[in-house]
Protein backbone atom coordinates (compact mmCIF):
# COMPACT_ATOMS: atom_id res chain seq x y z
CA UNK A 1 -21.05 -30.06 225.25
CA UNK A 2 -17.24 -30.48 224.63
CA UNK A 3 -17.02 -34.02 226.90
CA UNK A 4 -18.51 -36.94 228.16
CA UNK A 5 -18.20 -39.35 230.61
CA UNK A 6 -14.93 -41.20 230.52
CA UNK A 7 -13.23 -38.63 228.46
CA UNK A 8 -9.30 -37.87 229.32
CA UNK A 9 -9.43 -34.04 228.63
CA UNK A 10 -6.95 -30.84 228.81
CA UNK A 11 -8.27 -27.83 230.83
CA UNK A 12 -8.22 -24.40 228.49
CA UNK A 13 -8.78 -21.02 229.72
CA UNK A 14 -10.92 -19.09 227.77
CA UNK A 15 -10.48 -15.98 226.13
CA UNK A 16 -12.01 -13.90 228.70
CA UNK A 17 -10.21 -15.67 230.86
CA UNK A 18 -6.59 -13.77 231.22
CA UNK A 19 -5.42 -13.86 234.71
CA UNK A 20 -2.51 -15.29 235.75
CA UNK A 21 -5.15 -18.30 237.66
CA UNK A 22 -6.43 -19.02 234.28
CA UNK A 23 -2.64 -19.23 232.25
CA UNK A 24 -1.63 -21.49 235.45
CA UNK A 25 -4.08 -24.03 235.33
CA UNK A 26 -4.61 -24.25 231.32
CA UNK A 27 -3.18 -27.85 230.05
CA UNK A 28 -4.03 -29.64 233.13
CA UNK A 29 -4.61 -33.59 232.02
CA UNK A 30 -8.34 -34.36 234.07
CA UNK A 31 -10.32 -37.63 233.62
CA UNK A 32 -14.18 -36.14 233.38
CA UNK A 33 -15.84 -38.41 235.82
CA UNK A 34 -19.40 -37.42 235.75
CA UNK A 35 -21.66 -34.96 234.76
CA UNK A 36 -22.73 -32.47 237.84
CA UNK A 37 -25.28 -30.35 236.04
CA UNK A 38 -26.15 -27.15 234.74
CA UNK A 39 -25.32 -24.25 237.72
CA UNK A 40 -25.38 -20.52 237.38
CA UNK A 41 -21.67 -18.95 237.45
CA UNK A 42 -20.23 -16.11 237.97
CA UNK A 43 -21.26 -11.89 238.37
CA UNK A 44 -23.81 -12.41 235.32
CA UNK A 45 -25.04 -15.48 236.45
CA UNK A 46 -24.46 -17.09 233.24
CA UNK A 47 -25.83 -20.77 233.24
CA UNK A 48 -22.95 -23.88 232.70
CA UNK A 49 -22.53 -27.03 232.51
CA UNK A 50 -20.51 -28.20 234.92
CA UNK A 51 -18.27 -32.13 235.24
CA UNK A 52 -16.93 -33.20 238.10
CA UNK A 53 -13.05 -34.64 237.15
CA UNK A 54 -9.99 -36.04 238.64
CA UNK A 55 -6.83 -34.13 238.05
CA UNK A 56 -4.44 -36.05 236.81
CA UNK A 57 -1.16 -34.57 237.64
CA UNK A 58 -0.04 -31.65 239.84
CA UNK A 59 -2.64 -29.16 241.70
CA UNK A 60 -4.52 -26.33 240.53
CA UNK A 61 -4.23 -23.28 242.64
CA UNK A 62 -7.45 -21.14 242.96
CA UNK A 63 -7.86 -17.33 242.48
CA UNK A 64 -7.55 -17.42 246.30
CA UNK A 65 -4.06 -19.29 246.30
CA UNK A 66 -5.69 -22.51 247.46
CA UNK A 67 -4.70 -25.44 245.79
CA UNK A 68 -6.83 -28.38 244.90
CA UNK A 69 -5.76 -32.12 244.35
CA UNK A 70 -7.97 -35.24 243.57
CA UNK A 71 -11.41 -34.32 241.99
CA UNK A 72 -12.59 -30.70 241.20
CA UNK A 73 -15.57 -29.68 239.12
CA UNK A 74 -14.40 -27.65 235.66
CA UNK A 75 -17.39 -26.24 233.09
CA UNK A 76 -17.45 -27.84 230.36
CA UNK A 77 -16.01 -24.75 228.20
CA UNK A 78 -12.59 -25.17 229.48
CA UNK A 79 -12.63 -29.06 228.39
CA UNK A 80 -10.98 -30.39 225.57
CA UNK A 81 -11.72 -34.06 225.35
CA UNK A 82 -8.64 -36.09 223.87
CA UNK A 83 -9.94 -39.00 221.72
CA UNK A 84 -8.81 -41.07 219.32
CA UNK A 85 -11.42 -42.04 217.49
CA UNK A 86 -12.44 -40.28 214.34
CA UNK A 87 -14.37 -37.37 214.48
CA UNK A 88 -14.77 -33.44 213.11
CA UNK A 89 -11.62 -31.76 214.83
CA UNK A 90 -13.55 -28.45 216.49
CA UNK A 91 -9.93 -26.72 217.44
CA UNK A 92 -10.63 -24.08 215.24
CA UNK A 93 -13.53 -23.27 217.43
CA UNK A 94 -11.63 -22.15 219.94
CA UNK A 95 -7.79 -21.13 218.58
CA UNK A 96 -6.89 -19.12 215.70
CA UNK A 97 -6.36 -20.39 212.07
CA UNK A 98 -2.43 -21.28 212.63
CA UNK A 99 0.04 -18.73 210.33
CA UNK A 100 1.98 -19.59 208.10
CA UNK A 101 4.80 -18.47 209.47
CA UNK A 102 8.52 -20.43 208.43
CA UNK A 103 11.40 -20.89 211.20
CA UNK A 104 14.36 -19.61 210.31
């Protein structure tokens, strides 16, 4: 798992995750307040484990248009806990390698 209790974390979309609901909501600051458990999701029924958080900062509007303030549960996968203690740094397991690319 990407989190634990206590973590501050930023929401992510995943890469299978392109709609405009997913973009909207990705960078969202949550505090990951406890651990809900492992539920099935989605068409496939995939299995995920799912934390129950407190949004810190604006809403997050559903695929539905409904927005949602206070506590929402978010899988795991679309955490990124923010630390500061030393650790391996796992972006690379979910962004590209960065380019090396110069500004002009």
């Amino acid at each position: 798992m990407n989190c634990k209790q206590g973590d501050l974390a930023v929401t992510v979309a995943l890469s299978h995750q392109i709609g405009e609901t997913a973009k909207r909501n990705s960078g969202r600051l949550v505090e990951v307040v406890r651990f809900v458990g492992r539920h099935e999701f989605g068409c496939g029924r995939v299995e995920v484990d799912v934390w129950s958080c407190e949004l810190l900062g604006g809403p997050v509007v559903a695929a539905n248009g409904v927005s949602w303030r206070g506590r929402v549960f978010i899988c795991d996968a679309n955490l990124r806990p923010i630390r500061d203690t030393p650790g391996e740094d796992e972006t690379l397991q979910w962004a590209p390698l960065p380019s090396e690319k110069v500004a002009a």
